[in-house]
N, C-alpha and C. Protein backbone atom coordinates (compact mmCIF):
# COMPACT_ATOMS: atom_id res chain seq x y z
N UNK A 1 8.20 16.67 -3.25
CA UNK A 1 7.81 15.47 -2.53
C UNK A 1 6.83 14.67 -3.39
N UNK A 2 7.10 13.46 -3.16
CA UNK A 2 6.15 12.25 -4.04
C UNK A 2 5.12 11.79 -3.17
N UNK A 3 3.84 11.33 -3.34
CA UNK A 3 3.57 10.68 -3.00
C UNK A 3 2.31 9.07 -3.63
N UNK A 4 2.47 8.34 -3.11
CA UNK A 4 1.72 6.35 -3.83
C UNK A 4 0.36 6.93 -2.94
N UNK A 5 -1.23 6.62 -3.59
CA UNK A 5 -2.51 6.11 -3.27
C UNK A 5 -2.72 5.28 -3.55
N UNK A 6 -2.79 3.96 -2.26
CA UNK A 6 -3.49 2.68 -3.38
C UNK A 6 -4.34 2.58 -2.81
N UNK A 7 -5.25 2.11 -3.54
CA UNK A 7 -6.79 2.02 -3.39
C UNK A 7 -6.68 0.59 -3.39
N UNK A 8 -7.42 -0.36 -2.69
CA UNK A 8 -7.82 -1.97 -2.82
C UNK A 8 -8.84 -2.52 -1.96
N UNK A 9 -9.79 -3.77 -2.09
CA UNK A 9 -9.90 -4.32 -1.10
C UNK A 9 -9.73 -5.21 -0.02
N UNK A 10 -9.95 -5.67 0.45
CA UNK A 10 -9.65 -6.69 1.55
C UNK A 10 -10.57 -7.64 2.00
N UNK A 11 -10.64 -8.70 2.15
CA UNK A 11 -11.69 -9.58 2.70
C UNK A 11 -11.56 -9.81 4.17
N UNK A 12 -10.85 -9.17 5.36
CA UNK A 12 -10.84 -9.12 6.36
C UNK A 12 -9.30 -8.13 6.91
N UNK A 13 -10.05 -6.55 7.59
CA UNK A 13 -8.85 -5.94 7.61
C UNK A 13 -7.83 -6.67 8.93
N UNK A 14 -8.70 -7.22 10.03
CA UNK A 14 -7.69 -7.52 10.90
C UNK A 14 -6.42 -8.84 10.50
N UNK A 15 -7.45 -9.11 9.47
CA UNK A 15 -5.90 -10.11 8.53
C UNK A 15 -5.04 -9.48 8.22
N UNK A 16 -5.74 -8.29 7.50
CA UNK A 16 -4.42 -7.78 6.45
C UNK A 16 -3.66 -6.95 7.69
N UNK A 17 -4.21 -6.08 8.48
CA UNK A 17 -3.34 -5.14 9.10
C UNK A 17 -2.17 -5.91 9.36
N UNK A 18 -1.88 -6.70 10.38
CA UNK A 18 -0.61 -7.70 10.27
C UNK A 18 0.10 -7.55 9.33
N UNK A 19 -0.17 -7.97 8.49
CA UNK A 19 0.68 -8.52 7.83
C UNK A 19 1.32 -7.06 6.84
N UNK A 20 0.20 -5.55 6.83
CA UNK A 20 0.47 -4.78 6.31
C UNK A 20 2.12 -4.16 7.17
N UNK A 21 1.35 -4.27 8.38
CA UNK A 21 2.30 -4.02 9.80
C UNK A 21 3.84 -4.47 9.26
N UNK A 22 3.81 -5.71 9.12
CA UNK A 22 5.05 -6.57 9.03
C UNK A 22 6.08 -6.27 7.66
N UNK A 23 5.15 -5.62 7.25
CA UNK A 23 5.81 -5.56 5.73
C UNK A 23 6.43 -3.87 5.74
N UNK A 24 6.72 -3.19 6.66
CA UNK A 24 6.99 -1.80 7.17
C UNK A 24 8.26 -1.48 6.23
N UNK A 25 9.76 -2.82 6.80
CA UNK A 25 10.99 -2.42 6.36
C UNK A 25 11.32 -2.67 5.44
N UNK A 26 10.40 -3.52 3.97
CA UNK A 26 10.75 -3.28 3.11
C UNK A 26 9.97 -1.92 1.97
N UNK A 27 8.71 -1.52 2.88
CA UNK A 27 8.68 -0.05 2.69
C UNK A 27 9.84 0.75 2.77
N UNK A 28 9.96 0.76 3.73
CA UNK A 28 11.16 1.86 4.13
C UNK A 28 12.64 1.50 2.98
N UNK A 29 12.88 1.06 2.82
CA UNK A 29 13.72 0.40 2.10
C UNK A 29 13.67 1.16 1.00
N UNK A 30 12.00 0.89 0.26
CA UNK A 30 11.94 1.25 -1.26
C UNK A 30 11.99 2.75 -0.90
N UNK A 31 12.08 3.46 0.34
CA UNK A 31 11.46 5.29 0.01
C UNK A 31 10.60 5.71 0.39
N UNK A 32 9.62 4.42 1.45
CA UNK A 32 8.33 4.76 1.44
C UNK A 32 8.03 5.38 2.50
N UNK A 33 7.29 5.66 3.10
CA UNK A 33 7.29 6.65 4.55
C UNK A 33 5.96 7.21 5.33
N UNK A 34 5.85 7.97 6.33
CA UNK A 34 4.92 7.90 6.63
C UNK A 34 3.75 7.57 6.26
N UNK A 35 3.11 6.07 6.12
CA UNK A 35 1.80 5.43 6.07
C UNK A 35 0.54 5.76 6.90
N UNK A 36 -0.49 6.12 5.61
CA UNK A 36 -2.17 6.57 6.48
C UNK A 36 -2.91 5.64 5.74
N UNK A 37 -3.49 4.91 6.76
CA UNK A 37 -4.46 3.22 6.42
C UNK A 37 -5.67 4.21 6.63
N UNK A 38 -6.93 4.46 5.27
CA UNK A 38 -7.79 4.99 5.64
C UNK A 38 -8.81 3.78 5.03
N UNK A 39 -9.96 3.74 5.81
CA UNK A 39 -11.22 2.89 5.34
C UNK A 39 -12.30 3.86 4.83
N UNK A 40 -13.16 3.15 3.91
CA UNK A 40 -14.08 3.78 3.03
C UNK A 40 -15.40 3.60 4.26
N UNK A 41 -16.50 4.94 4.48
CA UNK A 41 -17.12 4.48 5.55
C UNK A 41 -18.10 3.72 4.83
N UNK A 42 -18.70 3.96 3.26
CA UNK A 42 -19.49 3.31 2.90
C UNK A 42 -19.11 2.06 2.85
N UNK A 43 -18.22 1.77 2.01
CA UNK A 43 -17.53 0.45 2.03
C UNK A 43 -16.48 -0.05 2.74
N UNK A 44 -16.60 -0.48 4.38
CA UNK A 44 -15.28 -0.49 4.92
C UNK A 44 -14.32 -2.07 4.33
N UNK A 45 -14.98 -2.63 3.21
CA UNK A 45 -13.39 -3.67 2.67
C UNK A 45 -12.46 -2.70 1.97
N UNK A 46 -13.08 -1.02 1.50
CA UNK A 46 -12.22 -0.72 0.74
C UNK A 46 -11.09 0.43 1.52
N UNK A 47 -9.92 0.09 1.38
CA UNK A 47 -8.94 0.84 2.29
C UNK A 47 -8.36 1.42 1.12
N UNK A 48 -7.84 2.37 1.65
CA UNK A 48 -7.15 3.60 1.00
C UNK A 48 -5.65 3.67 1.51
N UNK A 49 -4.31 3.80 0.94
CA UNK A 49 -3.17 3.75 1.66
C UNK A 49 -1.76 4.67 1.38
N UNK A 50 -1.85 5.93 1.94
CA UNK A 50 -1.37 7.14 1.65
C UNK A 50 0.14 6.90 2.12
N UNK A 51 1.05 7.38 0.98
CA UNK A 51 2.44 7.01 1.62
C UNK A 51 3.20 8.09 0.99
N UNK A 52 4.19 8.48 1.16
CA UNK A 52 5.54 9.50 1.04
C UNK A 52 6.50 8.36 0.17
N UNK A 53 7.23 8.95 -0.72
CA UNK A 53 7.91 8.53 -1.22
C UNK A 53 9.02 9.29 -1.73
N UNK A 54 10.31 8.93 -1.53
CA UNK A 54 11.50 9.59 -1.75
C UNK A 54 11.64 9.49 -3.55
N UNK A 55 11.40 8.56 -4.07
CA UNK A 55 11.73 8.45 -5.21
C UNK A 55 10.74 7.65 -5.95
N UNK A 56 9.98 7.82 -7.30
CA UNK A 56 9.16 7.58 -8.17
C UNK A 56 9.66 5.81 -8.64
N UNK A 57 10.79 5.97 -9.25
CA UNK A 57 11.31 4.78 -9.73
C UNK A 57 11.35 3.47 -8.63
N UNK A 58 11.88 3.99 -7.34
CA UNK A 58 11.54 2.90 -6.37
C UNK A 58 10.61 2.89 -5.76
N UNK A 59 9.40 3.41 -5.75
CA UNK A 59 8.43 3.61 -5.59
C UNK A 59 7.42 2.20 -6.48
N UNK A 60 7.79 2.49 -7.51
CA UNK A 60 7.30 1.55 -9.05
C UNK A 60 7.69 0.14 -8.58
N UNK A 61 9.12 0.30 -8.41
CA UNK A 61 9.73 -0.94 -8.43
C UNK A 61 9.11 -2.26 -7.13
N UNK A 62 9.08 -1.02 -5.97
CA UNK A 62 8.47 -2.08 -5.08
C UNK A 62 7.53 -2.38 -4.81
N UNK A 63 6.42 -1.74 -5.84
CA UNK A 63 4.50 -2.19 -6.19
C UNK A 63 4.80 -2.93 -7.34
N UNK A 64 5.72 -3.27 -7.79
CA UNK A 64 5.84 -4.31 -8.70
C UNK A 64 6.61 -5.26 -8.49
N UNK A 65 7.33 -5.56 -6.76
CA UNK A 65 7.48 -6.51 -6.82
C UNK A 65 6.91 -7.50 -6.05
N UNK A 66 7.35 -9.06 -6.23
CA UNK A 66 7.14 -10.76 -5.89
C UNK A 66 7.00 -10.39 -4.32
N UNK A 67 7.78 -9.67 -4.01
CA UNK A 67 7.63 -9.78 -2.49
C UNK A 67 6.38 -9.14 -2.00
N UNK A 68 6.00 -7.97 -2.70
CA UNK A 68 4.79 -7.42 -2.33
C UNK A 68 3.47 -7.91 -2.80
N UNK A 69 3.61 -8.87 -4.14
CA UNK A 69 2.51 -9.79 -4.31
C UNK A 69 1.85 -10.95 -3.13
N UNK A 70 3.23 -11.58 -2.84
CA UNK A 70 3.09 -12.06 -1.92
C UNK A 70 2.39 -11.64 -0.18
N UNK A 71 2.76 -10.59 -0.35
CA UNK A 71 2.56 -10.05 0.98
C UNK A 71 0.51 -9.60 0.52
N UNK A 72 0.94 -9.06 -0.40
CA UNK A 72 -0.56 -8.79 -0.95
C UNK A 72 -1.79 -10.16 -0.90
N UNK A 73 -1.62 -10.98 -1.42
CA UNK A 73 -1.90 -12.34 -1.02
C UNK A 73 -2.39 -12.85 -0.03
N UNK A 74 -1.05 -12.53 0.99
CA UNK A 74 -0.94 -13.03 2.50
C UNK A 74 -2.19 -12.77 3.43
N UNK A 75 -1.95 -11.33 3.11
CA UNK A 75 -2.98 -9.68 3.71
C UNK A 75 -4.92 -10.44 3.21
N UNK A 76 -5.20 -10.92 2.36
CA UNK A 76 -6.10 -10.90 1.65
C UNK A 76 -6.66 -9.67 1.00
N UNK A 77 -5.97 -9.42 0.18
CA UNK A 77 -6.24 -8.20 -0.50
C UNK A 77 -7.19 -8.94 -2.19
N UNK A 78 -8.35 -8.54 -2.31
CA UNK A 78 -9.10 -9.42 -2.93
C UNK A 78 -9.65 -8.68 -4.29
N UNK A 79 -8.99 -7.37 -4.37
CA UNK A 79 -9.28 -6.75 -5.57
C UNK A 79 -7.20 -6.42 -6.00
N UNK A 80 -7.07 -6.03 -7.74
CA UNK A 80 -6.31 -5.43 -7.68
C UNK A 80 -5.79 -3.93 -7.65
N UNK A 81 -5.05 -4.06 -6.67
CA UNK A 81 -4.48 -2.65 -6.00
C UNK A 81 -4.83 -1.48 -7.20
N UNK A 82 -5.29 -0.08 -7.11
CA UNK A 82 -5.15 0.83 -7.91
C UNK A 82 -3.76 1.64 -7.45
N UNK A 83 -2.91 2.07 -7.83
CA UNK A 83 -1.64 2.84 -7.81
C UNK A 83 -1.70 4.65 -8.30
N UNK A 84 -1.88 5.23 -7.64
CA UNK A 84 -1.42 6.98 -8.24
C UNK A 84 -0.21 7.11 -7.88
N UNK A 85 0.89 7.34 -8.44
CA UNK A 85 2.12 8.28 -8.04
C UNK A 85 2.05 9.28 -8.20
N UNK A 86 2.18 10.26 -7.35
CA UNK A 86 1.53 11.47 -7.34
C UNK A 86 2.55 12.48 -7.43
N UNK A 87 2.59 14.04 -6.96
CA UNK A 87 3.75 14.74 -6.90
C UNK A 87 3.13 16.03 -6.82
N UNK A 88 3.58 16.37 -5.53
CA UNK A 88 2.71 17.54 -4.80
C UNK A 88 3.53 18.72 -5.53
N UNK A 89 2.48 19.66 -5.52
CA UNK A 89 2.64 20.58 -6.70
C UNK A 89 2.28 22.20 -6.13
C-alpha cells in the first residue's frame, strides 16, 4: 500500500475545506482514497493531508496537475504544498 503527505498552508480553512470537499472525484479517479485533514495545533494554517493511494505514478500525475493547481488556488492554499509518497513497509 502507498501512501501522499502533503503538508501546506492555508489562509482560511473554511475556504479551503469546500473546495477541498469538491475536489473528492478527481481524487478518486487518480487512486486516491481514504482522506485525513489534520491541523497543526501550534500552527492551525498548517494542515496536514493523509491519503491512500493505489498507484505512485498516478498519484504524481495528479499533484502535478492544472486542475489541482487550480483547485489549490481556489482553496487558498498560500504556501507550496510539500509531497511524501510514501510506501508502507
Amino acid at each position: 500500500m502507498y501512501y501522499v503527505l502533503v503538508i501546506h498552508n492555508v489562509s482560511d480553512y473554511r475556504k479551503w475545506r469546500p473546495v477541498f470537499d469538491a475536489h473528492e472525484e478527481s481524487r478518486v479517479q487518480a487512486g486516491l482514497t481514504n482522506p485525513r485533514v489534520l491541523r497543526n495545533t501550534e500552527h492551525p494554517e498548517e494542515l496536514i493531508v493523509s491519503l491512500q493511494a493505489e498507484n505512485v505514478r498516478l498519484a504524481r500525475e495528479f499533484f502535478s496537475s492544472e486542475d489541482l493547481k487550480n483547485a489549490l488556488q481556489a482553496g487558498g492554499v498560500s504556501s507550496s504544498p510539500r509531497l511524501y509518497f510514501l510506501e508502507e513497509v
